[in-house]
Protein backbone atom coordinates (compact mmCIF):
# COMPACT_ATOMS: atom_id res chain seq x y z
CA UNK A 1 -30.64 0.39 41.08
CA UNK A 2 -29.37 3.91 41.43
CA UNK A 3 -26.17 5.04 40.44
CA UNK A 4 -26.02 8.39 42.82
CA UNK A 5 -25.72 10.06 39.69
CA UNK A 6 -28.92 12.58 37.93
CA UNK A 7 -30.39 10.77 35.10
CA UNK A 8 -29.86 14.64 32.99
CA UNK A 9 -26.54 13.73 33.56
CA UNK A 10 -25.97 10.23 32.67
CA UNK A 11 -27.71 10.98 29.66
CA UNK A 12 -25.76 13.78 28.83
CA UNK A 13 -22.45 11.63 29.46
CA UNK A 14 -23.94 8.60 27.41
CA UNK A 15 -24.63 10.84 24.52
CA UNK A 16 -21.19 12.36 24.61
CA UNK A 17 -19.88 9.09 24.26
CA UNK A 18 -21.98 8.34 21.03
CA UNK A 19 -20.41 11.34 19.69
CA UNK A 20 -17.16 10.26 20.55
CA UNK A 21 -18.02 7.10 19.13
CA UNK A 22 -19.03 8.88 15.68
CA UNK A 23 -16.45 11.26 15.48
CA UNK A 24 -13.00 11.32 13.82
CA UNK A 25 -9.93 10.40 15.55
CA UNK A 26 -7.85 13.88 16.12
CA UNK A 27 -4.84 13.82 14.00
CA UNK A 28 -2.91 12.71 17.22
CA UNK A 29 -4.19 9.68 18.01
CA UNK A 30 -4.06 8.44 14.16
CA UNK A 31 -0.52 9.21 14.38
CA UNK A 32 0.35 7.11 17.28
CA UNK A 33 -1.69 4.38 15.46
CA UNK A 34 0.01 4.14 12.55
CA UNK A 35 3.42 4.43 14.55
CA UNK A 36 2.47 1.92 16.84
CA UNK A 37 2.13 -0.62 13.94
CA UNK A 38 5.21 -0.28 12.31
CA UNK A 39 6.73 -0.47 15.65
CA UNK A 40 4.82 -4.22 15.95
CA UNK A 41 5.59 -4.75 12.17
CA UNK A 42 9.39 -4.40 12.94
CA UNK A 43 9.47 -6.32 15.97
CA UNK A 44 8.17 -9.31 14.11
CA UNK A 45 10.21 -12.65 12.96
CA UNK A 46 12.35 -12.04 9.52
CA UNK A 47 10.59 -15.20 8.76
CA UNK A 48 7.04 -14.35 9.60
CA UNK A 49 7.91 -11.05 6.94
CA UNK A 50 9.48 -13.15 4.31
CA UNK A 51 6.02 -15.50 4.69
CA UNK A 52 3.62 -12.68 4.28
CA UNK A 53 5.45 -10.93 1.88
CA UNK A 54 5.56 -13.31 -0.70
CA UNK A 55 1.86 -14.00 -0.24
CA UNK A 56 1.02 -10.50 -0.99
CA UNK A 57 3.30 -10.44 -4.08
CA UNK A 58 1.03 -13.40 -4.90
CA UNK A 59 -1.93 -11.68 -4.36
CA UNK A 60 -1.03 -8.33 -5.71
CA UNK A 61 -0.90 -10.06 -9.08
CA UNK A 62 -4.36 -10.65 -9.28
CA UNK A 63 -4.73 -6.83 -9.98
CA UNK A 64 -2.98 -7.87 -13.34
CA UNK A 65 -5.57 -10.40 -14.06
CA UNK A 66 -8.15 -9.04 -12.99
CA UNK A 67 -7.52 -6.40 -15.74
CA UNK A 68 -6.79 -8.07 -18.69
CA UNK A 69 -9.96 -10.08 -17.82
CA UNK A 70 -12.08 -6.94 -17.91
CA UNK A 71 -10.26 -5.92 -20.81
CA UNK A 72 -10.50 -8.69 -22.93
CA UNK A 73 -14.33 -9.02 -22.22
CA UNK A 74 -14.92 -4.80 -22.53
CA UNK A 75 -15.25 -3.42 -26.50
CA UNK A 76 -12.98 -1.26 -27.69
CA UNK A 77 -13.78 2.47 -26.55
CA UNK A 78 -12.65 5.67 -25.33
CA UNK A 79 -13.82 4.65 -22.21
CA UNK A 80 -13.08 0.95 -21.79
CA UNK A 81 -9.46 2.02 -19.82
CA UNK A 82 -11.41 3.84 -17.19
CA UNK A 83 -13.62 0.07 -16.65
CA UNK A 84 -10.50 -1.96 -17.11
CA UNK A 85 -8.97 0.29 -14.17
CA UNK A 86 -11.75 -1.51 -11.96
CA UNK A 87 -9.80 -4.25 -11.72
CA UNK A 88 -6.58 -3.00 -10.28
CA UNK A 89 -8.38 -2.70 -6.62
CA UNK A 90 -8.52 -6.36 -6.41
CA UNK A 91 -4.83 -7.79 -5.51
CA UNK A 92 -4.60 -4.21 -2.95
CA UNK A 93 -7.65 -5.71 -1.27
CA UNK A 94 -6.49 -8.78 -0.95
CA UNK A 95 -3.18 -7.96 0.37
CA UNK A 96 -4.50 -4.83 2.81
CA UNK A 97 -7.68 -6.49 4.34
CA UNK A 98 -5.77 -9.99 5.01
CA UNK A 99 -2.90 -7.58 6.53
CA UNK A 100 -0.26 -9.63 4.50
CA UNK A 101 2.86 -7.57 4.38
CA UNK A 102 3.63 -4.76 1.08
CA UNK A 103 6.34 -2.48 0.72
CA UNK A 104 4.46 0.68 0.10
CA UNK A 105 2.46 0.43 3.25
CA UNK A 106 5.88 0.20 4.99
CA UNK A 107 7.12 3.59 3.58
CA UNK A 108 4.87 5.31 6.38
CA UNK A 109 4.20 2.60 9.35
CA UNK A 110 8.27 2.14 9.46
CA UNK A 111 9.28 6.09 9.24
CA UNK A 112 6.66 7.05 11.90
CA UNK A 113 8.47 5.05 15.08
CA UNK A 114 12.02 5.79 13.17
CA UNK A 115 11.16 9.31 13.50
CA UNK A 116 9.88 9.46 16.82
CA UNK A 117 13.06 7.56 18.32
CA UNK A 118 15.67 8.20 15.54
CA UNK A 119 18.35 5.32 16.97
CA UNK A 120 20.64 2.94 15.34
CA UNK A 121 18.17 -0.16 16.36
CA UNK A 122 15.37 1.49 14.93
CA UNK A 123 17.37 2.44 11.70
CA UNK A 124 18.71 -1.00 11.63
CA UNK A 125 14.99 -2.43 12.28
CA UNK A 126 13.51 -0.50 9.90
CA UNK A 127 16.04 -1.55 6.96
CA UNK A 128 15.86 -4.86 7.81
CA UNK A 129 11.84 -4.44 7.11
CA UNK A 130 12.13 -2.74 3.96
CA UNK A 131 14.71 -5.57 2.46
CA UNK A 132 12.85 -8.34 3.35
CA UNK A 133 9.54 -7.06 2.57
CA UNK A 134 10.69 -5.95 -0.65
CA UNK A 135 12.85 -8.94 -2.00
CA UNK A 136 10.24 -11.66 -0.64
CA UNK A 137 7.11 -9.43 -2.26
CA UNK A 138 9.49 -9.57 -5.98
CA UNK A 139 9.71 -13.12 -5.50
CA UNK A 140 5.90 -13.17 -4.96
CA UNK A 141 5.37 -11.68 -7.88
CA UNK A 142 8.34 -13.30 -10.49
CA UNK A 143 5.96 -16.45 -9.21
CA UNK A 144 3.11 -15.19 -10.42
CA UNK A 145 4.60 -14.10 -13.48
CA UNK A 146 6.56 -17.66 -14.23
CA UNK A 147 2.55 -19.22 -13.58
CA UNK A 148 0.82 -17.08 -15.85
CA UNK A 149 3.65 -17.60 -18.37
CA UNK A 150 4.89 -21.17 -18.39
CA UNK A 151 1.84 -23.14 -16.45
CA UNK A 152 -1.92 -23.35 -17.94
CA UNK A 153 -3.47 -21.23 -15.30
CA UNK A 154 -5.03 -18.19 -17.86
CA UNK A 155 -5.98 -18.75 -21.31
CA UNK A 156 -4.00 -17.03 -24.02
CA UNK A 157 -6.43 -14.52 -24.13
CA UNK A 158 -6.69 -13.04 -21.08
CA UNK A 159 -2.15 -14.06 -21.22
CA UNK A 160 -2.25 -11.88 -24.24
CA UNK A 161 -4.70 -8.76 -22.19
CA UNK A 162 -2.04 -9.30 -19.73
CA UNK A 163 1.00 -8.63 -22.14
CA UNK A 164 -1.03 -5.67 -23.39
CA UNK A 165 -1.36 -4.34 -20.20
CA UNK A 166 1.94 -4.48 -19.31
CA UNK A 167 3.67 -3.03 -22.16
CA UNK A 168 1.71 0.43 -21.65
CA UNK A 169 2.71 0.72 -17.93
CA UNK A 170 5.86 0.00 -19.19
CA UNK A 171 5.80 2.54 -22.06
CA UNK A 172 6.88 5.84 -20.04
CA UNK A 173 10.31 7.38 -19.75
CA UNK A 174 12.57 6.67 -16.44
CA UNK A 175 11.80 10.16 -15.12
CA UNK A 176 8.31 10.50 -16.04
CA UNK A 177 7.94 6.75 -14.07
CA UNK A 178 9.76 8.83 -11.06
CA UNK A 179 7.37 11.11 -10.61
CA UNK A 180 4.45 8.25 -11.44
CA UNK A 181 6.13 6.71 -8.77
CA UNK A 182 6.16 9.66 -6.26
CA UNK A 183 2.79 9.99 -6.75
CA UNK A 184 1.89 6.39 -6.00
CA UNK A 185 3.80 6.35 -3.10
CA UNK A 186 1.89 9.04 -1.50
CA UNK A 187 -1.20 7.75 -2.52
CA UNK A 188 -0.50 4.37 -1.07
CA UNK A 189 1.06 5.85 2.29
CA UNK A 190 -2.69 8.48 2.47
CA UNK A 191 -4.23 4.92 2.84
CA UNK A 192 -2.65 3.98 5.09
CA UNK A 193 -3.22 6.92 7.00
CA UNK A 194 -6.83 6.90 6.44
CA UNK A 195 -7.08 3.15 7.45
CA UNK A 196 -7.33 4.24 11.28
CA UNK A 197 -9.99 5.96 10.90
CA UNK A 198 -12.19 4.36 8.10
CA UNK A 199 -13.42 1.52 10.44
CA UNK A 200 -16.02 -0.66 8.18
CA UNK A 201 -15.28 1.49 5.31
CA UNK A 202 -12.15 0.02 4.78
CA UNK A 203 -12.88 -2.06 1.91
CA UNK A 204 -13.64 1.66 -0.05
CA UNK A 205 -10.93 2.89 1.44
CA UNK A 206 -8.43 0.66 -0.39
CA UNK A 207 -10.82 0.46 -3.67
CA UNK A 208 -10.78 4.04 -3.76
CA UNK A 209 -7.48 4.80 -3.54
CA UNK A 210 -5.42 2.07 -5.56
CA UNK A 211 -8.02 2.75 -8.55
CA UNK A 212 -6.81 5.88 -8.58
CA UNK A 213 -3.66 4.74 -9.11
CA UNK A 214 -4.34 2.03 -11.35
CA UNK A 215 -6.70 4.29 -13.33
CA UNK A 216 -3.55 7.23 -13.56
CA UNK A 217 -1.31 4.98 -14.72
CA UNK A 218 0.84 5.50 -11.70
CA UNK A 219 3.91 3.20 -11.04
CA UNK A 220 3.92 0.95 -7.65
CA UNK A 221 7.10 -0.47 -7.52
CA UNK A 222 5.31 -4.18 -6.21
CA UNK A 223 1.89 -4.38 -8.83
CA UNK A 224 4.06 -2.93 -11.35
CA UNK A 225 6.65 -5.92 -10.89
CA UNK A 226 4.53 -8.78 -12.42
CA UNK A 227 4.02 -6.60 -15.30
CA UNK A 228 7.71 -6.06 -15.67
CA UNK A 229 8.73 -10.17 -15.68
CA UNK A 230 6.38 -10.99 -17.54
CA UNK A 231 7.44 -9.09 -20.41
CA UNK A 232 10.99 -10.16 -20.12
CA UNK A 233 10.58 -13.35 -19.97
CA UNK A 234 8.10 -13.63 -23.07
CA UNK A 235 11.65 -11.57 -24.03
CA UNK A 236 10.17 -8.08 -25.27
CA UNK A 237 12.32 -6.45 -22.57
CA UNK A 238 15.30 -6.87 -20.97
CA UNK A 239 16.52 -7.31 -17.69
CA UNK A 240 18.82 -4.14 -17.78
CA UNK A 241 16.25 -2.14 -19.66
CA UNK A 242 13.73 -2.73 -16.59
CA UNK A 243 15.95 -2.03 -14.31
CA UNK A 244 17.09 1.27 -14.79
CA UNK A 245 13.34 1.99 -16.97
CA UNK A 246 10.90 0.86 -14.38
CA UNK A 247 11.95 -0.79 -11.43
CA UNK A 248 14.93 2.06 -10.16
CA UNK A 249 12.75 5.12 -10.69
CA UNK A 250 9.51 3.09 -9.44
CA UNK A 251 11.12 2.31 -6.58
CA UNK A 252 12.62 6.14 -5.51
CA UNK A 253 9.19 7.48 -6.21
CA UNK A 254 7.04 5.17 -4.01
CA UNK A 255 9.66 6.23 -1.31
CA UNK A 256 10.34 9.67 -1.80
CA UNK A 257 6.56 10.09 -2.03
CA UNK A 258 5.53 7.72 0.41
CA UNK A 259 8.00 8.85 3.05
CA UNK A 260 10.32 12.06 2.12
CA UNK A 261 6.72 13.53 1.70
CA UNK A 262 3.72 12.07 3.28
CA UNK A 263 5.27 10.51 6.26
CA UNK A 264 7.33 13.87 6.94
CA UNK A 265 4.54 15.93 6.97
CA UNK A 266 2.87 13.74 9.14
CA UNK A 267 5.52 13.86 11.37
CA UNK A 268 5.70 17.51 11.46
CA UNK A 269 1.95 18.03 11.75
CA UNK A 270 1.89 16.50 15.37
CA UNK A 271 5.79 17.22 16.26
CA UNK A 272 4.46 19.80 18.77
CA UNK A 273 1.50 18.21 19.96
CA UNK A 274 3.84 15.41 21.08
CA UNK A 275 6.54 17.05 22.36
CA UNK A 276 4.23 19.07 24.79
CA UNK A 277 2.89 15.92 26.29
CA UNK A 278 6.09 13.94 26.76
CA UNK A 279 5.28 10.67 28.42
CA UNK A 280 1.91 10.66 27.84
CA UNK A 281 0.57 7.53 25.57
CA UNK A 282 -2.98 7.43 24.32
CA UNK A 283 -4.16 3.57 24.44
CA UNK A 284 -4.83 3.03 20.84
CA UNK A 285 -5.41 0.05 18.66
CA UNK A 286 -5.79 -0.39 14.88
């Protein structure tokens, strides 16, 4: 049946779709994206956050394991770190791909709708994300930690890798883990931005990006946790000491690099794009 149309020109329109198909989103539409989730990420049930946030705290931990497995298996060589790395991927694959809920990833989907419509709600919204994402993905992994301490779910090999693991990501100076931290943050919050936009190559995505950070050493205030309790409570650091050490300065550089830098500069790369459309909504989906 004829569509009243010239073939030339239905083929010309089907082939522009293709390469619509197979091109990259414009910067735009991966904004509103990313904005649009947080906004559905804040507008969920505190107790739907709490849920998912202590299952990726969970699953975050087997980054941990899945190192000190590697490294207790690998020989001893200048390039055994660089292998052992491999396995840091693992818990940010679990957690990202089952879209359980992680603090880092919030540093950029929150700030985008916060930005766009700077109001007390979305302030207050926003906050109430970060807390309960934060304290129930801690808890997630202090569970982890008490397991692999006090139950017989790793061998005390693989426990000792583990310890081993932990005390060099713990070895660094509070202002050298800042900017570790900063760095991180950014890292995790270009993932997120590339997510959109990566379609069946998310899975590399998220390898890619978190070995890069596991492989530089670079402190994430949630992996880095487990790593932290588990060393005080086999009691070769204290509370206080990982506190103000790791967790503090961990935590201001994932955010300060996550959203004082990656998130602003997202902001500001569309700001006009936006503002000379106002009203206009692309119908996106992630």
């Amino acid at each position: 049946m004829s569509t009243g149309r010239p073939r030339d020109l239905r083929d010309n329109e089907a082939e522009a779709d293709r390469v619509e198909e197979q091109t990259t989103p414009p910067t735009p539409v991966i904004y509103e994206i990313v904005r649009r989730f947080g906004e559905n990420e804040m507008a969920r049930p505190t107790v739907s956050i709490a849920w998912s946030g202590v299952a990726a705290g969970l699953s975050i931990s087997f980054s941990l394991l899945a190192q000190a497995i590697l490294l207790t298996q690998l020989p001893d060589a200048p390039w055994r770190d660089l292998l052992v790395a491999l396995g840091y991927p693992i818990g940010f694959l679990m957690v990202v791909l089952s879209r359980q809920q992680l603090f880092t990833e919030n540093t950029i989907t929150v700030v985008l709708p916060v930005m766009a419509k700077p109001t007390v709600a979305s302030l207050r919204s926003a906050g109430r994300l970060w807390g309960v994402v934060l304290a129930a993905n801690l808890a997630g992994t202090f569970i982890a930690a008490l397991l692999c301490t006090f139950a017989p779910v790793v061998t005390d090999e693989v426990r000792a890798g583990m310890l081993e693991i932990s005390r060099g990501a713990m070895a660094y100076p509070w202002s050298e883990m800042l900017f570790r931290g900063v760095t991180a943050g950014y890292l995790m919050a270009a993932m997120v931005w590339l997510l959109p936009a990566a379609g069946a190559a998310q899975f590399h995505v998220v390898a890619s990006i978190t070995y890069v950070i596991g492989a530089g050493g670079f402190a994430h205030i949630v992996a880095g946790s487990i790593e932290a309790f588990l060393l005080a409570l086999h009691g070769e650091r204290g509370i206080a000491e990982l506190l103000t050490g790791f967790a503090l300065p961990a935590l201001a550089g994932n955010i300060i690099g996550g959203t004082a830098l990656f998130a602003l500069l997202a902001h500001a790369q569309v700001m006009k794009e936006i503002e000379a459309k106002p009203g206009r909504r692309r119908r996106v989906g992630r």
